[in-house]
N, C-alpha and C. Protein backbone atom coordinates (compact mmCIF):
# COMPACT_ATOMS: atom_id res chain seq x y z
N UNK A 1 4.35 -8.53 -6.95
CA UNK A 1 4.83 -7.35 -6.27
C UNK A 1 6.08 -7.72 -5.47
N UNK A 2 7.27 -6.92 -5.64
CA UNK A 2 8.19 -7.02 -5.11
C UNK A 2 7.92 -7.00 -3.14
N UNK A 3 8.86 -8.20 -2.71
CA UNK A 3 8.44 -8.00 -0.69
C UNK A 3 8.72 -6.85 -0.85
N UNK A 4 9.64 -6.39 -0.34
CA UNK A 4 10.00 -5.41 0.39
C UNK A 4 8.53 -4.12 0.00
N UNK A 5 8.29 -4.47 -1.20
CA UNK A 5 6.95 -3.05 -1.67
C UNK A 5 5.64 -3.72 -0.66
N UNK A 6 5.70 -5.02 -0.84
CA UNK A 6 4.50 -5.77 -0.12
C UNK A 6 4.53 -5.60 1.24
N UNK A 7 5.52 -5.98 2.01
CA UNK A 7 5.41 -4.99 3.40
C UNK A 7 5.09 -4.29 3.82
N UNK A 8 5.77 -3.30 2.93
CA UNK A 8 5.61 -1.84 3.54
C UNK A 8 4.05 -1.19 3.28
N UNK A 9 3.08 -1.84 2.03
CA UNK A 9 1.98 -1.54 2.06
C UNK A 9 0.87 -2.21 3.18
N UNK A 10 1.46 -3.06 3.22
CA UNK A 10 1.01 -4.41 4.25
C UNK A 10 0.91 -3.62 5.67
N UNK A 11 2.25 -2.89 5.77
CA UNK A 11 2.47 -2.46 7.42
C UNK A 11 1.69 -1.59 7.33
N UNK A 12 1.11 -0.20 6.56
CA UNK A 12 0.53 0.26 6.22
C UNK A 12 -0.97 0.48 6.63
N UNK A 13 -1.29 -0.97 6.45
CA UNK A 13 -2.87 -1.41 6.02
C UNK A 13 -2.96 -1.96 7.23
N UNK A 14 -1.85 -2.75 8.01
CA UNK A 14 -2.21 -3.63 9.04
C UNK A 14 -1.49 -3.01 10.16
N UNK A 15 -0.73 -2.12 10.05
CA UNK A 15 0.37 -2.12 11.13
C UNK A 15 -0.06 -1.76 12.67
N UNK A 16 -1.23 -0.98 12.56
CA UNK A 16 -1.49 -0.94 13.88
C UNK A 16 -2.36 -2.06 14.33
N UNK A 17 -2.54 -3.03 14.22
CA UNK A 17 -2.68 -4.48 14.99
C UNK A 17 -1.51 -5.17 14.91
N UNK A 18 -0.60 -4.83 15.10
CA UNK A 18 0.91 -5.34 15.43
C UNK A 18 1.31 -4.52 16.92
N UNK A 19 2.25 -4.93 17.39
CA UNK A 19 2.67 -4.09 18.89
C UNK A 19 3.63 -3.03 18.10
N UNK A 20 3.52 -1.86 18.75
CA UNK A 20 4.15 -0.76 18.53
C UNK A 20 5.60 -1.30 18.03
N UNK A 21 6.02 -1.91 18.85
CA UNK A 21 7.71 -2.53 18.24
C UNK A 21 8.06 -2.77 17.09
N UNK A 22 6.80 -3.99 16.86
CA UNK A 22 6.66 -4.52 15.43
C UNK A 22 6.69 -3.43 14.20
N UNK A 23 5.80 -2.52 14.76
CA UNK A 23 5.33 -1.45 13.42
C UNK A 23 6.71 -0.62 12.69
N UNK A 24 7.33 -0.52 14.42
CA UNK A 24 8.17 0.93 14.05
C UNK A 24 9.53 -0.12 13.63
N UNK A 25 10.10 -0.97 13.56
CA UNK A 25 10.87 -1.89 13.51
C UNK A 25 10.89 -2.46 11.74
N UNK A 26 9.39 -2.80 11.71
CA UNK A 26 8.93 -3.06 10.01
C UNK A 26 9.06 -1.76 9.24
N UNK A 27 8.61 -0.87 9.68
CA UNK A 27 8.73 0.61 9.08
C UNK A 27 10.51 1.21 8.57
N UNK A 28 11.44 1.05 10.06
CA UNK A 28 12.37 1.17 9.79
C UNK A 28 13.29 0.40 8.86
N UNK A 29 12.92 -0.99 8.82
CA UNK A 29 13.35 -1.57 8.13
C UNK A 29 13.01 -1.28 6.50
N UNK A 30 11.99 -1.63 6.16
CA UNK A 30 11.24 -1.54 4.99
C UNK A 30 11.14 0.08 4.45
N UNK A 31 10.93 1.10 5.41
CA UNK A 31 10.16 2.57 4.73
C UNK A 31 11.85 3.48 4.45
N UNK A 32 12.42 2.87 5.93
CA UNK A 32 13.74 4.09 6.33
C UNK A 32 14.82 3.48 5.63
N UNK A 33 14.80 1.80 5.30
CA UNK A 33 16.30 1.10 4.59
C UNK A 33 16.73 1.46 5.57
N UNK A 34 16.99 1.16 7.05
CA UNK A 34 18.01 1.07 7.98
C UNK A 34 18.19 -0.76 8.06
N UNK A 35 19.34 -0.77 8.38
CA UNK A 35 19.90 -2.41 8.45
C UNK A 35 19.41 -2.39 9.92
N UNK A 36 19.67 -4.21 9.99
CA UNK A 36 19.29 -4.88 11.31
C UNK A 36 20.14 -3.90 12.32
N UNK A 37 21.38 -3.76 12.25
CA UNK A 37 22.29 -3.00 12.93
C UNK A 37 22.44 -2.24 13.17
N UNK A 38 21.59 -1.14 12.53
CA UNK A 38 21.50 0.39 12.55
C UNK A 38 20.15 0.66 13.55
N UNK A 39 18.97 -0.31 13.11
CA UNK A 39 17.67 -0.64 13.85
C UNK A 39 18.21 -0.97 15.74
N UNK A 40 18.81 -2.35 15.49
CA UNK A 40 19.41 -2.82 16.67
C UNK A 40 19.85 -1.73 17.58
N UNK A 41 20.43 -0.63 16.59
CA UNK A 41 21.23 0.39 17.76
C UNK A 41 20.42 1.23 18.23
N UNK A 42 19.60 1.76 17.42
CA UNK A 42 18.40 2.33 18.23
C UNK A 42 17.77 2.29 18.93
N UNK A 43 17.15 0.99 19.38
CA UNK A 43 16.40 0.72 20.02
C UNK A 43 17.04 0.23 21.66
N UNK A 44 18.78 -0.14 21.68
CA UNK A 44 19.51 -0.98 22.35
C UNK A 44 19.23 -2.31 22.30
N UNK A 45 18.71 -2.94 21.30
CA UNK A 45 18.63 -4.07 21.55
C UNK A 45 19.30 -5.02 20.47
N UNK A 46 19.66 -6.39 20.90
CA UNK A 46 20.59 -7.05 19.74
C UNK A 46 19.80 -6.97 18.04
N UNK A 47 21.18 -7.41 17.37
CA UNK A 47 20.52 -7.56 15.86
C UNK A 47 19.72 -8.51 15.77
N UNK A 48 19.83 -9.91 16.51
CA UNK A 48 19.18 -10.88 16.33
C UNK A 48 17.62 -10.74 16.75
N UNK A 49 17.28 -9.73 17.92
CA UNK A 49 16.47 -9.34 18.71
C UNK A 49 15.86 -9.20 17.54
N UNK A 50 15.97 -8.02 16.74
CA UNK A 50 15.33 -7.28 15.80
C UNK A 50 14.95 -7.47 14.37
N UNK A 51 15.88 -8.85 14.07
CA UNK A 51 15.53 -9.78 13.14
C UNK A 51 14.44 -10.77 13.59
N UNK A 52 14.32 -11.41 15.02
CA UNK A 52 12.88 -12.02 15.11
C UNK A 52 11.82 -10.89 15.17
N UNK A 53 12.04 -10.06 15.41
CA UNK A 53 10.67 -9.45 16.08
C UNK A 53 10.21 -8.67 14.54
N UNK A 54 11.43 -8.56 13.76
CA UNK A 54 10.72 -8.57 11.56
C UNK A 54 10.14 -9.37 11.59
N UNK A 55 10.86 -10.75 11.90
CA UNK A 55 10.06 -12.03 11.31
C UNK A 55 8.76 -12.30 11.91
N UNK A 56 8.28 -11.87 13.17
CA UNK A 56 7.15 -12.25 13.76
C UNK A 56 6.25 -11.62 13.01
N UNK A 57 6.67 -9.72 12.57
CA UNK A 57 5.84 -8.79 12.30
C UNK A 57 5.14 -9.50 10.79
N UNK A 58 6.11 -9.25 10.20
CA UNK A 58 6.35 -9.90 8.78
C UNK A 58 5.13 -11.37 8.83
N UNK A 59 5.18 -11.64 9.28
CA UNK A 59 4.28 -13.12 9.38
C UNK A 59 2.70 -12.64 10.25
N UNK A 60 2.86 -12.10 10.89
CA UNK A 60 1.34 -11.59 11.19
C UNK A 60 1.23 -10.87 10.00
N UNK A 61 1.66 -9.98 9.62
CA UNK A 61 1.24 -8.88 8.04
C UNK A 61 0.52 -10.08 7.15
N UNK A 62 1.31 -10.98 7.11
CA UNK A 62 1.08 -11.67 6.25
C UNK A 62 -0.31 -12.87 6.07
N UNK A 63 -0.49 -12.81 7.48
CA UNK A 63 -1.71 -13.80 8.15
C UNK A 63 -3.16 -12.76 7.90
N UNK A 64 -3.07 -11.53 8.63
CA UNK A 64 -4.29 -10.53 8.29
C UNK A 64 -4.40 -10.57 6.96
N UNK A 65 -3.26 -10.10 5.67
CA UNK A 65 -3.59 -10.24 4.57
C UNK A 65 -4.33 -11.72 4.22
N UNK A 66 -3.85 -12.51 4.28
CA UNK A 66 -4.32 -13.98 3.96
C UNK A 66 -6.27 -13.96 4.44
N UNK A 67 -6.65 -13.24 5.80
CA UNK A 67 -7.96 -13.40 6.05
C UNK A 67 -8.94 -12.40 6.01
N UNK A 68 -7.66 -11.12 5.86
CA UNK A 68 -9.12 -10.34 5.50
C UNK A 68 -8.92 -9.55 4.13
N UNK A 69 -7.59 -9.90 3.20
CA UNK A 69 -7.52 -9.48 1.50
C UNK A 69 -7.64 -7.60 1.73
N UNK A 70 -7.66 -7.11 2.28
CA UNK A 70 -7.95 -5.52 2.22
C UNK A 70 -6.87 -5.01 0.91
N UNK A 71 -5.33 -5.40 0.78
CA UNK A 71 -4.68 -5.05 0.16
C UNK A 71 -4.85 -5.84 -1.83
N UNK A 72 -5.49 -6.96 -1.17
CA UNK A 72 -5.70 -7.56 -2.81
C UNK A 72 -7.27 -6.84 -3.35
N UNK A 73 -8.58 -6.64 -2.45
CA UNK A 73 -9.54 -5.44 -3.00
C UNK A 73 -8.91 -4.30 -3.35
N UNK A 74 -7.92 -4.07 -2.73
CA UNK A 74 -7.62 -2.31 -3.01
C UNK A 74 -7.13 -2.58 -4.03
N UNK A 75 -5.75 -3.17 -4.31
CA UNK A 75 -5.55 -3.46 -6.15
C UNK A 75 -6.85 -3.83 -7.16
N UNK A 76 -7.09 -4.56 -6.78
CA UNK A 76 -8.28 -4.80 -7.90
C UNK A 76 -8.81 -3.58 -8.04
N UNK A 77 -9.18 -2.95 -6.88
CA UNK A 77 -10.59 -1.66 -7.19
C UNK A 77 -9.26 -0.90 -7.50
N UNK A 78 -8.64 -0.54 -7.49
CA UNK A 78 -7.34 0.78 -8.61
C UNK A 78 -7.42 0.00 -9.99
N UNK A 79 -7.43 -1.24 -10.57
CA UNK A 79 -7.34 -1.97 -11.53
C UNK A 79 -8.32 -1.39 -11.94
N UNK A 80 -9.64 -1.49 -11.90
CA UNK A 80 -10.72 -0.83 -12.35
C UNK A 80 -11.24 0.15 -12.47
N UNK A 81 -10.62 1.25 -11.77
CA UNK A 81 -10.68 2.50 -11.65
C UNK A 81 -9.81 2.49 -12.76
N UNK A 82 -8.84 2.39 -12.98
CA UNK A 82 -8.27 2.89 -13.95
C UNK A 82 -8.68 2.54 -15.73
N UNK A 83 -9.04 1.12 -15.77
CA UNK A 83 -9.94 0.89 -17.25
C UNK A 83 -10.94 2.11 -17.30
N UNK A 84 -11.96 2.04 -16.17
CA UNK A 84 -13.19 3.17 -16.12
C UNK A 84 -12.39 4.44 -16.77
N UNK A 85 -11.64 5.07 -15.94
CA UNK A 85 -10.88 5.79 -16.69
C UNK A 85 -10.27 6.07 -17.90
N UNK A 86 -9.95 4.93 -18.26
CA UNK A 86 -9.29 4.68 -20.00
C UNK A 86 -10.70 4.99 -20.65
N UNK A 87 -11.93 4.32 -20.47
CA UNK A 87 -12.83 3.99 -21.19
C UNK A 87 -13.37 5.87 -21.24
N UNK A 88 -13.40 6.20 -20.33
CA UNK A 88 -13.68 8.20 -19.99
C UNK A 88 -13.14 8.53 -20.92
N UNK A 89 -11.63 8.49 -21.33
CA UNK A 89 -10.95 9.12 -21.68
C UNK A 89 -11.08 8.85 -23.52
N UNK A 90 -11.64 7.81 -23.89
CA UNK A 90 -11.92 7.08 -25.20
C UNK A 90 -13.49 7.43 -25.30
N UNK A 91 -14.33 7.78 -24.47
CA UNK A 91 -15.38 8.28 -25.15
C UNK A 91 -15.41 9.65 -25.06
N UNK A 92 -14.57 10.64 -24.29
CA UNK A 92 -14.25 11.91 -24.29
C UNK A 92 -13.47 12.62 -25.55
N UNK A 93 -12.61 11.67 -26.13
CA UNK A 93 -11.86 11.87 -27.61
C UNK A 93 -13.27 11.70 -28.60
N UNK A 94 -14.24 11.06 -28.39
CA UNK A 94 -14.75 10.36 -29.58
C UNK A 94 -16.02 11.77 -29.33
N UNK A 95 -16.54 12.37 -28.77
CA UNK A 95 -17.03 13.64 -28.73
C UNK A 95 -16.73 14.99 -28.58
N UNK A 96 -17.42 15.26 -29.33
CA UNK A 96 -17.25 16.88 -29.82
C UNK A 96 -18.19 17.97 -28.58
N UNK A 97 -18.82 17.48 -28.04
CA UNK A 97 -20.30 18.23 -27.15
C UNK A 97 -19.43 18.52 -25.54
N UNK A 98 -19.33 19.92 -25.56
CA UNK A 98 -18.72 20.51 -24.49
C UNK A 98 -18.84 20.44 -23.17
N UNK A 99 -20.83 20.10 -22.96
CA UNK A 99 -20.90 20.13 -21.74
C UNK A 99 -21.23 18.14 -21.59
N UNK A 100 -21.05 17.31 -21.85
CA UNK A 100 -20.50 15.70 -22.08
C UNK A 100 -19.23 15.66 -21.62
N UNK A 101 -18.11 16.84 -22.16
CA UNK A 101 -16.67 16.96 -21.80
C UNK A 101 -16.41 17.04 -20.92
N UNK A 102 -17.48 18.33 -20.53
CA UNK A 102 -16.82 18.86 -18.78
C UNK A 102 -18.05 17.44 -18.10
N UNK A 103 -18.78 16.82 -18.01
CA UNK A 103 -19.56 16.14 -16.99
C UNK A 103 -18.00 14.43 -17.64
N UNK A 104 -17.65 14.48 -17.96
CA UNK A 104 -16.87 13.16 -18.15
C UNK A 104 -15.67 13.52 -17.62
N UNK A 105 -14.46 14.86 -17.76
CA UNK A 105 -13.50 15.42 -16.84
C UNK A 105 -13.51 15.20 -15.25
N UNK A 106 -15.11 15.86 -14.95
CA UNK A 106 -15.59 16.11 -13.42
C UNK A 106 -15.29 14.38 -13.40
N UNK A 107 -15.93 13.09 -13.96
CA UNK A 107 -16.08 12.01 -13.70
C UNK A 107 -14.33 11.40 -13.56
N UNK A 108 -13.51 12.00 -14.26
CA UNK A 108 -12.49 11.28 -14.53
C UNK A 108 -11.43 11.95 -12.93
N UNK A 109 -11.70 13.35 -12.79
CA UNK A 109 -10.88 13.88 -11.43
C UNK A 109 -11.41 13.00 -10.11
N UNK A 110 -12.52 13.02 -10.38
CA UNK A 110 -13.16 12.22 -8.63
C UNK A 110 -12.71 10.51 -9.05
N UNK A 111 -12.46 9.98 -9.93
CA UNK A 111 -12.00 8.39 -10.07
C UNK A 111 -10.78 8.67 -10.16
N UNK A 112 -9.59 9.39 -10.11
CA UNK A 112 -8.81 9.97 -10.12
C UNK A 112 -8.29 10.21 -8.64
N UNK A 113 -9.17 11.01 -7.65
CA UNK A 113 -8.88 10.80 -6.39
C UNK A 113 -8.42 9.69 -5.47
N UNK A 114 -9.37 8.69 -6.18
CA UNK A 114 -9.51 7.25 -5.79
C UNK A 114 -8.37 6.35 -5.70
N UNK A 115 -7.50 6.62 -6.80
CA UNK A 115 -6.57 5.82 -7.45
C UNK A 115 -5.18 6.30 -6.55
């Protein structure tokens, strides 16, 4: 997964156990594409300011992921949701019986939600 996508799901999943700074700073950076400089001006504080306080954020994101995986279960369980799905959709072609159709549809919208 590309960083910049990994962040921003990261900040996402973790961001509020970061200090407010961190969040809205990672966000702007990563969600809004504002540069260090554009960030920096907002807030009044230097570019350099706002380049450590990425790098701190950025590295805690990265530490919660490392101990508690929330973002590597959630891929996996969409990974599987979606075969389940393929497999719905391959025994739904392979029958003709209407009400099998609609109870495998109903199955495929609610795994569908999920994803």
């Amino acid at each position: 997964m590309e960083k910049k996508v990994e962040l921003s799901v990261l900040n996402e999943i973790y961001g509020k156990l970061l200090t407010k700074k961190q969040c809205e700073i990672i966000n702007d950076y990563y969600n809004n594409d504002l540069s260090l400089s554009e960030i920096a001006e907002n807030n009044n504080i230097t570019r350099q300011a706002v380049r450590d306080i990425l790098k701190k954020g950025e590295k805690k994101l990265f530490e919660y992921e490392e101990k508690l995986e929330a973002m590597k279960r959630t891929l996996n369980q969409e990974k599987k949701i979606e075969k389940v799905l393929l497999e719905l959709t391959k025994i739904q072609g392979n029958y003709s019986d209407k009400k099998l159709s609609n109870i495998l549809e109903s199955i495929k919208k609610e795994l569908n939600c999920l994803v």
